[in-house]
Protein backbone atom coordinates (compact mmCIF):
# COMPACT_ATOMS: atom_id res chain seq x y z
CA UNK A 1 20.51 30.65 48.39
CA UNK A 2 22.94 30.43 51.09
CA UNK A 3 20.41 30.55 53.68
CA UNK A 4 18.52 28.11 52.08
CA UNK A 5 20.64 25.63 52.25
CA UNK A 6 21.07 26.09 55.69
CA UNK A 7 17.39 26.10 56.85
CA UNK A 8 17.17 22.89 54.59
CA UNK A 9 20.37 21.07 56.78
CA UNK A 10 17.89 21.72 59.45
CA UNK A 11 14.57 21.17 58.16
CA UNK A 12 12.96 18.00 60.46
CA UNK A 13 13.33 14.64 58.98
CA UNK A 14 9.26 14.25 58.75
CA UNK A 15 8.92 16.29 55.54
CA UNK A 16 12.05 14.25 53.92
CA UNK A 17 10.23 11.23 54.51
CA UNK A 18 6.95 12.88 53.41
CA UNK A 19 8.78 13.80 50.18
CA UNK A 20 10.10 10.66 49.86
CA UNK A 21 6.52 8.80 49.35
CA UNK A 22 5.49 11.75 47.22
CA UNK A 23 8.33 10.73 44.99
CA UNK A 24 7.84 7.10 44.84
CA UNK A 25 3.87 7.43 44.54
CA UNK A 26 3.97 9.37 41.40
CA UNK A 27 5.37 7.02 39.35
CA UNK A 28 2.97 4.00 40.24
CA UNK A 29 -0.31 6.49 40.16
CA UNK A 30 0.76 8.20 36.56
CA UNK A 31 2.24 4.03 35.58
CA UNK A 32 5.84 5.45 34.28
CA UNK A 33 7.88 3.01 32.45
CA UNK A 34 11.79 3.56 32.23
CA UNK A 35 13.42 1.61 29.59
CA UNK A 36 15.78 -0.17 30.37
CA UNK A 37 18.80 -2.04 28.86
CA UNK A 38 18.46 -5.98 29.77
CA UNK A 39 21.20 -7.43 31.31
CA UNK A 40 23.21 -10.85 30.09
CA UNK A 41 22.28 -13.21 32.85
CA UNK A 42 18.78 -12.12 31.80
CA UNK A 43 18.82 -12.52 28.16
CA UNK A 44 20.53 -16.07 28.70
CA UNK A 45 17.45 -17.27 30.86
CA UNK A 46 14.57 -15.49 28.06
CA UNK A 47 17.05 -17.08 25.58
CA UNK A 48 16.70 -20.68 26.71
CA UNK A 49 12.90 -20.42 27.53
CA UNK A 50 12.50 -18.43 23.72
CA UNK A 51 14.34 -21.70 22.18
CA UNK A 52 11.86 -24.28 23.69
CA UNK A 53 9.68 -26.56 21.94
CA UNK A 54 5.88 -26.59 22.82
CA UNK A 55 4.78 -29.13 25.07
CA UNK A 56 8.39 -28.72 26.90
CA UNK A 57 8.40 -27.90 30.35
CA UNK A 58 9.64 -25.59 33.23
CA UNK A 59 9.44 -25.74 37.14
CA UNK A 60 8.90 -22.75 39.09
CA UNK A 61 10.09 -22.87 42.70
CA UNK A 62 8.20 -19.86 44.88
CA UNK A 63 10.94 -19.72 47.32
CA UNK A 64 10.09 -16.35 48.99
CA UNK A 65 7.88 -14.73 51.42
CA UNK A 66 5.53 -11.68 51.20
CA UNK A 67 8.23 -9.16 52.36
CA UNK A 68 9.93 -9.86 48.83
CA UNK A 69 6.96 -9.56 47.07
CA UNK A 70 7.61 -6.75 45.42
CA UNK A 71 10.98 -7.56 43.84
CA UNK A 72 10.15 -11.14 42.99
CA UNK A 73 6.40 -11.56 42.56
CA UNK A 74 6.98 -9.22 38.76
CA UNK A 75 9.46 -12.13 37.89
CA UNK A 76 7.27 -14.54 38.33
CA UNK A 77 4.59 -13.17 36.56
CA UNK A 78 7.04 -12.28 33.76
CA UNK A 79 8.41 -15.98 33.17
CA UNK A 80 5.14 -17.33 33.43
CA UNK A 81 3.71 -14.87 30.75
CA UNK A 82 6.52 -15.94 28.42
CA UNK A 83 6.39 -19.91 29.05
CA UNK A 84 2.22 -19.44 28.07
CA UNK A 85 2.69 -17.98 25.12
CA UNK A 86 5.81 -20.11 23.72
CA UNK A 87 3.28 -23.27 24.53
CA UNK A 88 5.41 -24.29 27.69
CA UNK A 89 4.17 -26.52 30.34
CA UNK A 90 4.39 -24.75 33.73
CA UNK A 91 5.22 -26.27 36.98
CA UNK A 92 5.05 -24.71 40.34
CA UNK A 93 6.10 -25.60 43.56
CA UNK A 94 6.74 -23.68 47.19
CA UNK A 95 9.29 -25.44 49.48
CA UNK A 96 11.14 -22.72 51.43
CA UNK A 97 8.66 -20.80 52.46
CA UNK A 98 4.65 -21.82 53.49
CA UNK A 99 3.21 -18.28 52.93
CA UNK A 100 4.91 -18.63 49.69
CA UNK A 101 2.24 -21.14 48.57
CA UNK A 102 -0.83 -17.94 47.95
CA UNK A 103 1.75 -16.40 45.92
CA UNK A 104 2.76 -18.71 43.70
CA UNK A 105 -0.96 -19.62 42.99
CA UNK A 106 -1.71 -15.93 42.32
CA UNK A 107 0.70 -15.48 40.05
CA UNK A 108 -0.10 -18.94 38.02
CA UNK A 109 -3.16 -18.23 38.23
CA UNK A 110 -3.90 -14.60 37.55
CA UNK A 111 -1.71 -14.95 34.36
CA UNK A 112 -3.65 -18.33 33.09
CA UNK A 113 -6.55 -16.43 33.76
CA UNK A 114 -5.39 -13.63 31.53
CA UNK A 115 -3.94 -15.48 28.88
CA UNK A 116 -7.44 -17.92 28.84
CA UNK A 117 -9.24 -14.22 29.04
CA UNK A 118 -7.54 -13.27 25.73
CA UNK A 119 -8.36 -16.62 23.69
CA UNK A 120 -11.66 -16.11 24.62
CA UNK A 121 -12.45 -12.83 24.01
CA UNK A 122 -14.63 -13.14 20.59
CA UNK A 123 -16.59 -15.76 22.50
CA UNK A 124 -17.20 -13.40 25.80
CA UNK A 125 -17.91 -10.61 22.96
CA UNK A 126 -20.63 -12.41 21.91
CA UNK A 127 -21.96 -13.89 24.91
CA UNK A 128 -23.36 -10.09 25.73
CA UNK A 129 -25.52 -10.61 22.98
CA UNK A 130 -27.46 -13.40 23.77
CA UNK A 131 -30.55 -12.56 25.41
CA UNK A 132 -30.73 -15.15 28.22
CA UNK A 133 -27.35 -13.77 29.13
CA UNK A 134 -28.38 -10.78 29.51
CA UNK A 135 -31.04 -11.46 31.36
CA UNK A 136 -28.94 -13.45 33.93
CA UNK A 137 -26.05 -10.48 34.02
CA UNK A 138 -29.08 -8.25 34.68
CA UNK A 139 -30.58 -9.82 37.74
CA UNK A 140 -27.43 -10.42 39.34
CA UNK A 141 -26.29 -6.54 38.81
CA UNK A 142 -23.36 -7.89 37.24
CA UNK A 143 -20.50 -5.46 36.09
CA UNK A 144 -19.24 -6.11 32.48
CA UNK A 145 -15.81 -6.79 33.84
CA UNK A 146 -16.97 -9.48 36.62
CA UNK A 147 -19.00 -11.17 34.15
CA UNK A 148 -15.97 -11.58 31.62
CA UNK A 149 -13.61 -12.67 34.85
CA UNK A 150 -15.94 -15.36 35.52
CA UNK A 151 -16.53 -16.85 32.33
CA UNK A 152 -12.69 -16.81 31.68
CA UNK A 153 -12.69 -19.10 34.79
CA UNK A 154 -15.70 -20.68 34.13
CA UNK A 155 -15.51 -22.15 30.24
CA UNK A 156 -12.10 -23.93 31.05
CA UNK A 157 -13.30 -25.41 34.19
CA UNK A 158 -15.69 -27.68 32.00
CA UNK A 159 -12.92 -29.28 30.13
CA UNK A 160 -10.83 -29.57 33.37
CA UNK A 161 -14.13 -30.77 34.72
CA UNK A 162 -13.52 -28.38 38.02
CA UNK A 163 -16.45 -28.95 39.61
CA UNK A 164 -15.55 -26.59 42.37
CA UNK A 165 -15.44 -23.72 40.03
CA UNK A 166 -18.50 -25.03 38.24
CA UNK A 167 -21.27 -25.94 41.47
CA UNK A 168 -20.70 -21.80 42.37
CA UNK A 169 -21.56 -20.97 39.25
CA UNK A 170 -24.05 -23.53 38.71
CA UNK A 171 -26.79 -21.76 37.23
CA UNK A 172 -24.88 -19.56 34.91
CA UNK A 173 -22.90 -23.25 33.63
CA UNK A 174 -26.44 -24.74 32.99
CA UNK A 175 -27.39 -21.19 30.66
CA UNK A 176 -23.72 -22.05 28.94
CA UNK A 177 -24.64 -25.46 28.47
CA UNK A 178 -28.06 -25.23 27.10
CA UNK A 179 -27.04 -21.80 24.28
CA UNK A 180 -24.15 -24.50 23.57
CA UNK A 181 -21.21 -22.24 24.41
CA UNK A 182 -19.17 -25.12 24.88
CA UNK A 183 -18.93 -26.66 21.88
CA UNK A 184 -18.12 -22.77 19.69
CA UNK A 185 -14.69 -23.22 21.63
CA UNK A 186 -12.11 -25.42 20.77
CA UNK A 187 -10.30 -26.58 24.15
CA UNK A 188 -6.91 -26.68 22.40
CA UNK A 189 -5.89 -23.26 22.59
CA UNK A 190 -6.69 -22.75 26.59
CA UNK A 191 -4.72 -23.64 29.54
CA UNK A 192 -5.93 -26.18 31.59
CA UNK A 193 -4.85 -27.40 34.91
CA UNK A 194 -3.20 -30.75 34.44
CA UNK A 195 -2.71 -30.80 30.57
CA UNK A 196 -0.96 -27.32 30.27
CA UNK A 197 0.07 -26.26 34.18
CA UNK A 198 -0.56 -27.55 37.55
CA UNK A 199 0.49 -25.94 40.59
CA UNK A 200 1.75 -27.83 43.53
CA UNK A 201 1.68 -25.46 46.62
CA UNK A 202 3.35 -25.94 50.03
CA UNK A 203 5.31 -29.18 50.30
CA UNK A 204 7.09 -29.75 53.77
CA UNK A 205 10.43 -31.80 53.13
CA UNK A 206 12.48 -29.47 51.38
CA UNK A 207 15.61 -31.37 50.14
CA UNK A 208 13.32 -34.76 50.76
CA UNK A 209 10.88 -33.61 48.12
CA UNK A 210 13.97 -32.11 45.66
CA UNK A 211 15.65 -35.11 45.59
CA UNK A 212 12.25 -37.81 45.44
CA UNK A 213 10.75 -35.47 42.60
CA UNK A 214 13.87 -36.80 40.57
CA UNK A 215 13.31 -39.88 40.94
CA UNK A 216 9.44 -40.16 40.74
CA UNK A 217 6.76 -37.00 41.03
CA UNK A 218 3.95 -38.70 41.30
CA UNK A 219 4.68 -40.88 44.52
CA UNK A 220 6.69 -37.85 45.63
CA UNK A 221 4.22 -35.35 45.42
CA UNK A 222 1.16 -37.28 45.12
CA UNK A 223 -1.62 -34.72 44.66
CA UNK A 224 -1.33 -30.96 43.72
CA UNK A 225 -2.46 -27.49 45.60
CA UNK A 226 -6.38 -28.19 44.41
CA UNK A 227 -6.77 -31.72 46.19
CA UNK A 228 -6.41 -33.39 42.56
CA UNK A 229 -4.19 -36.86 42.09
CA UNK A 230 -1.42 -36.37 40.01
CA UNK A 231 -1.51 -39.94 38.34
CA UNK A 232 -5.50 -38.88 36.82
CA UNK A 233 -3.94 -35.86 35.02
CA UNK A 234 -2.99 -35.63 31.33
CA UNK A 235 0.58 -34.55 31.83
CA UNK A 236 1.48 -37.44 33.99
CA UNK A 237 -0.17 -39.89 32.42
CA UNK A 238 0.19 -39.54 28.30
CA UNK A 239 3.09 -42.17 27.58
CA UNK A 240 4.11 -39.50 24.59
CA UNK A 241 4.78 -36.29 26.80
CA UNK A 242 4.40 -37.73 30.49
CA UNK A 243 6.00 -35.80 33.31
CA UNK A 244 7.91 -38.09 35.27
CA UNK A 245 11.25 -36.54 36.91
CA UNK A 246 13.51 -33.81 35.85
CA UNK A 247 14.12 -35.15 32.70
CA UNK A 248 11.01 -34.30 31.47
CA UNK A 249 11.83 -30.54 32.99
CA UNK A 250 13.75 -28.35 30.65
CA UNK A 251 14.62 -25.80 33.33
CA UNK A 252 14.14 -25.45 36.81
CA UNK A 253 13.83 -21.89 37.82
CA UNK A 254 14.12 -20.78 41.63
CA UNK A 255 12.47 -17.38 42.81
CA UNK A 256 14.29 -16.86 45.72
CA UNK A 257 14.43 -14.21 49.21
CA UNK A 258 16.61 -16.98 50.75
CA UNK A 259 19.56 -19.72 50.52
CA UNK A 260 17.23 -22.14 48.09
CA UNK A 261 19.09 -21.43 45.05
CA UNK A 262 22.01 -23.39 46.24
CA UNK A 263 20.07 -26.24 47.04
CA UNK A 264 18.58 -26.33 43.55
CA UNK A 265 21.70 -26.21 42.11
CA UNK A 266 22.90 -29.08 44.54
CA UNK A 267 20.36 -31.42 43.75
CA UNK A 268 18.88 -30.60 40.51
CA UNK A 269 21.96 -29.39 38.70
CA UNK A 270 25.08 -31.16 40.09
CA UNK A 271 23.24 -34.52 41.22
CA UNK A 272 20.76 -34.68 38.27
CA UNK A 273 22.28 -32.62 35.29
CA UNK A 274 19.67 -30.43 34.79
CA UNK A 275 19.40 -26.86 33.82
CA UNK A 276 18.95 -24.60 36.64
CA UNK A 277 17.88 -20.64 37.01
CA UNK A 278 17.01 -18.19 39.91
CA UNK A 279 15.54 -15.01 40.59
CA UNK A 280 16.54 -13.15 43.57
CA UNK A 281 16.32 -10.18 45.52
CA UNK A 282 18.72 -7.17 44.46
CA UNK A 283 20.94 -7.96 48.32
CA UNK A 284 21.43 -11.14 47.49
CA UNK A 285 22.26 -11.28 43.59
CA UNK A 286 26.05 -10.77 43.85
CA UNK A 287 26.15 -14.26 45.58
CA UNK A 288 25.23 -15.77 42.61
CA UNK A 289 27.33 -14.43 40.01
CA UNK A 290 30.11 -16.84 40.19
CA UNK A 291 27.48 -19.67 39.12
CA UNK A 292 27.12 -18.24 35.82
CA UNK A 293 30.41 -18.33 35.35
CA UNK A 294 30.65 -22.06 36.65
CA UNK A 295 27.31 -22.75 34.46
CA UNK A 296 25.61 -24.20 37.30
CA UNK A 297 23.08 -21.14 36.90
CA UNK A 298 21.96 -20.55 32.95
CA UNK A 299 20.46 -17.39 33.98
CA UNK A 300 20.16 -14.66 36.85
CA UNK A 301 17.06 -12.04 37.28
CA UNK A 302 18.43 -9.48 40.09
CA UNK A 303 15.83 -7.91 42.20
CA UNK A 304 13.47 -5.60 40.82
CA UNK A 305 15.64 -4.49 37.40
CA UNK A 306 15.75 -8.17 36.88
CA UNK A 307 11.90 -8.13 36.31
CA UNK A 308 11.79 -5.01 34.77
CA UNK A 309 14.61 -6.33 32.51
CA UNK A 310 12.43 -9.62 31.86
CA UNK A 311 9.54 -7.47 30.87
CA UNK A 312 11.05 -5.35 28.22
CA UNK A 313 12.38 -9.09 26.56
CA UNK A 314 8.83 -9.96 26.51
CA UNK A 315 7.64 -6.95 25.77
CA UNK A 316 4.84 -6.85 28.29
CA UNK A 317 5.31 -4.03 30.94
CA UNK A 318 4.23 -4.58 34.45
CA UNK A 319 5.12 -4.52 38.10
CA UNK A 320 8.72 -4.22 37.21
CA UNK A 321 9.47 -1.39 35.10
CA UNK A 322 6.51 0.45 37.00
CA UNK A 323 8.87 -0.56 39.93
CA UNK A 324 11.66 1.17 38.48
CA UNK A 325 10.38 4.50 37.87
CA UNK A 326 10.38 4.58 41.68
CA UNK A 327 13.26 3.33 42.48
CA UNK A 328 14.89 6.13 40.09
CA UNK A 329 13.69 8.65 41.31
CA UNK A 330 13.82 7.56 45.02
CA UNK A 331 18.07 6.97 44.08
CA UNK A 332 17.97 10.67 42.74
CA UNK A 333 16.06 12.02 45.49
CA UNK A 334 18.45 10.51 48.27
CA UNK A 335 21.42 11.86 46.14
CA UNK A 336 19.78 15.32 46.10
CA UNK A 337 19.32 15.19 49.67
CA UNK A 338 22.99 13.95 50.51
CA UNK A 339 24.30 17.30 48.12
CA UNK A 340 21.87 19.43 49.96
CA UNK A 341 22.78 17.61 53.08
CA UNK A 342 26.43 18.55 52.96
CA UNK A 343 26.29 21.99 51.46
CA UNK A 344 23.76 23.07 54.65
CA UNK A 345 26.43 21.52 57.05
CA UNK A 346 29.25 23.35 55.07
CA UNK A 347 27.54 26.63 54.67
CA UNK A 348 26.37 26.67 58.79
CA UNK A 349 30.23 25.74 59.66
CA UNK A 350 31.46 28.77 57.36
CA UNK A 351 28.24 30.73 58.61
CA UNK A 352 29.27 29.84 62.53
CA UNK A 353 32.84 30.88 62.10
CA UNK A 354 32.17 34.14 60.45
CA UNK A 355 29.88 34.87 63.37
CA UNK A 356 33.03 34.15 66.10
């Protein structure tokens, strides 16, 4: 044993490191789950979104770039899953960061997709069935799973009327149209862009754009990530449930890798009186405690446990809790190594002197 630990204080720091990654691997490949206990400033944030009424809504600010995609991206998808199925209105918005624009629309967009995927899965079901379908799904060599992935897309982009979405799929639309597809779904239970989210993208300004959206949104922001005018959308037009400034946003939540959340606070919070949150990376999070306390922040997600934290609430595990299998075992892997570390260094002193 003794000589173990020795050759292991001098084994070369390659097949640590090669370790390591066999560690944190196993985990994601095998999709291990910890549970975990959520944490206040968590609850208080799933809390707040939980009590909303449908047709209420929240802003997302993307507020990171792709180097914190792995702490912050599970958050995102997280809230976003929750607001969907409470019958929230979703807002999102990237102003700290430009490459932060792709992420926010994948993470809006994957989890519309998924939710609009679910409410339609009798109809996809059956769409198998029909015989000019098939025929179409045949000639193109079309995997089951593309096929449902498109038509997910595909069925809500005729009440959006996304004709982007529609002229690549034009032939495939036209089969839709003419087995009446159409009209065996009622439009009310999907998400569509401008009625039940809208995603704004990149906006250069920063504090310019903070500040204008709470005045006006529509001259501030003018048109959204797609190209579309705000003012010819649903959800800034309706006089009954009309998005005009943050007083028609319940909660403006802030995924952060940078100094954003206190500008969010600054203008949204202290200057308008709304309700602000933020997500950050695990580095950063003990900044932000003291605005709980202050209740200038309503609720805190910290780094990856945050998300994995937010996940268990909504009982839908992904990126996070996957996340923290890792992590675990990467924190009991370096303490092993520290132990082992100091024992070899102990044991070749003791061995040295015994040998003088």
């Amino acid at each position: 044993m003794n000589n173990f630990i020795i050759w292991f204080g001098k084994i070369d720091r390659r097949w640590l490191y090669l370790l390591m990654a066999i560690v944190v691997s196993i985990p994601i490949f095998m999709r291990m789950k910890m549970k975990v206990k959520p944490a206040e400033p968590v609850i208080m944030l799933y809390d707040f979104i939980e009590n909303l009424e449908p047709m209420d809504t929240i802003l997302i600010s993307f507020d990171y770039s792709p180097d914190s995609l792995a702490e912050l991206q599970p958050m995102a998808k997280a809230l976003i899953y929750h607001a969907l199925n409470k019958d929230v209105r979703i807002l999102g918005i990237a102003l700290a960061w430009p490459s932060a624009a792709g992420l926010g629309l994948d993470a809006m967009k994957g989890e519309v997709h998924n939710y609009n995927k679910k409410i339609l899965g009798t109809v996809i079901e059956n769409l198998f069935e029909n015989t000019e379908i098939s025929k179409y799904i045949e000639s193109k060599k079309m995997k089951k799973e593309l096929f449902t992935n498109i038509i997910a897309d595909l069925i809500p982009a005729h009440f959006e009327d996304n004709k982007s979405t529609i002229s690549v799929n034009k032939k495939l639309y036209a089969i839709l149209e003419k087995q009446s597809v159409f009209s065996k779904v009622d439009s009310k239970t999907l998400k569509l862009i401008g009625r039940d989210w809208d995603y704004f993208g990149y906006k250069p300004g920063y504090a310019l754009v903070m500040l204008g959206m709470g005045s006006d949104m529509i001259k501030t922001l003018n048109t959204d990530y797609f190209g579309n005018e705000l003012k010819d959308f649903d959800m800034f037009s309706n006089p009954t449930y009309k998005i005009k400034n943050y007083d028609n946003i319940s909660v403006v939540i802030d995924l952060a890798a940078g100094g954003s959340p206190g500008a969010w606070m600054t203008y949204v919070n202290t200057k308008f009186g709304r309700p602000v949150a933020t997500g950050v990376t695990a580095v950063m999070a003990a900044d932000y405690y003291p605005f709980l306390q202050s209740k200038q922040l309503i609720g805190l997600l910290n780094g990856m446990r945050g998300a994995a934290d937010y996940e268990t609430l909504i009982n839908k595990p992904g990126l996070g809790l996957q996340g923290m299998g890792s992590q675990t075992f990467a924190h009991l892997l370096i303490i092993a190594f520290i132990i082992l570390g100091n024992l070899g260094y102990l044991a070749s002193k003791k061995s040295g002197g015994e040998n003088e």
